[in-house]
Protein backbone atom coordinates (compact mmCIF):
# COMPACT_ATOMS: atom_id res chain seq x y z
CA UNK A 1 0.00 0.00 0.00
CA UNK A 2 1.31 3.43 -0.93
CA UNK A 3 1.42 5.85 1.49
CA UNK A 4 2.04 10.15 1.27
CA UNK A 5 3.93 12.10 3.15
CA UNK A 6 3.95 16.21 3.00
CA UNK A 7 5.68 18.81 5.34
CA UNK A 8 2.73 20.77 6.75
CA UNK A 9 2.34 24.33 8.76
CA UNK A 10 -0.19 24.27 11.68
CA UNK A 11 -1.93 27.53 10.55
CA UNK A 12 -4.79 27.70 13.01
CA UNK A 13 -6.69 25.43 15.95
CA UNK A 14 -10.12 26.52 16.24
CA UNK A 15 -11.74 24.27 19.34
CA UNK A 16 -15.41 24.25 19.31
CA UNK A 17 -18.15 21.87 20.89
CA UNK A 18 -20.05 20.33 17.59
CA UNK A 19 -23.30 19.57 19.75
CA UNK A 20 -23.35 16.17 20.01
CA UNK A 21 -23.52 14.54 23.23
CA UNK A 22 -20.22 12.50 24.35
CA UNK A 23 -18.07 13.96 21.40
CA UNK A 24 -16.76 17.05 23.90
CA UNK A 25 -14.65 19.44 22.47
CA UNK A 26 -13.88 19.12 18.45
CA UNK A 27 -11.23 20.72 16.68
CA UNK A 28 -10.93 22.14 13.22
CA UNK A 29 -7.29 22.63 11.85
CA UNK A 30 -6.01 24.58 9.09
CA UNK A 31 -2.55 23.62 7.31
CA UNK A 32 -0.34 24.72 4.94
CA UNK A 33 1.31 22.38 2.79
CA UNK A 34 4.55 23.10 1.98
CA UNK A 35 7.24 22.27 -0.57
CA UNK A 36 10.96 21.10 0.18
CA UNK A 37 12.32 24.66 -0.36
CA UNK A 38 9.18 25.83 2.66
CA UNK A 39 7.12 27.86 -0.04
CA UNK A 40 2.99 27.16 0.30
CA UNK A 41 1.39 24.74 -2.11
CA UNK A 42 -2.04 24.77 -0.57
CA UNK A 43 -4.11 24.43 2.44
CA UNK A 44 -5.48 21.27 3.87
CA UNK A 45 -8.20 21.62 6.52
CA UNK A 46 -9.33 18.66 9.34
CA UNK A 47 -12.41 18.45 11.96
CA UNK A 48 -10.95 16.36 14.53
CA UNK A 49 -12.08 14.82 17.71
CA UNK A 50 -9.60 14.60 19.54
CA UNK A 51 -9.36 16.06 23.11
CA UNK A 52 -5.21 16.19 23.41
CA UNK A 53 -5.09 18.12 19.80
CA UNK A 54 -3.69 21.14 21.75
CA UNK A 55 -1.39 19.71 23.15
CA UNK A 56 -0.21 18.27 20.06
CA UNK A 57 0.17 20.57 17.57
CA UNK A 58 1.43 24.37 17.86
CA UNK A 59 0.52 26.66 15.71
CA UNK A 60 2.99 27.84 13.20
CA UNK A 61 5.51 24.70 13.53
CA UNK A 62 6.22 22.23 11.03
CA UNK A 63 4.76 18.84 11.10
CA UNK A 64 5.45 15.66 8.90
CA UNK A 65 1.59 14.25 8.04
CA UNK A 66 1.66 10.54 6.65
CA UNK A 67 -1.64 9.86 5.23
CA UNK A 68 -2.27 6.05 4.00
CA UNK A 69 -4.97 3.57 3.21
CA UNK A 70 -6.45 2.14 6.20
């Protein structure tokens, strides 16, 4: 199975509570995808439910993202 891998730039953690009961706090991210010499090809957004997010990710600092077929 082939898998991708892109440098991305956490550009913004927005936490909000998406209404449904036992899902608690969900966050959408916004990153930048960049290219080896750090200039933007595009955005990628994600809703994500996952409590520890913020603890995670800092916005503004380069993350690897691996993304591949489950």
């Amino acid at each position: 199975m082939r898998q991708l891998q892109m440098t991305v730039r956490v550009k913004e953690i927005r936490a909000y509570d998406d209404g449904t009961v036992g899902h608690g706090v969900t966050h959408k991210v916004t990153f930048l995808n960049l290219s080896t010499d750090g200039t933007v090809q595009g955005t990628l957004e994600m809703t994500l439910a996952i409590p520890q997010l913020h603890e995670a990710l800092t916005p503004g600092h380069d993350y690897v993202l691996t993304l591949q077929p489950a």
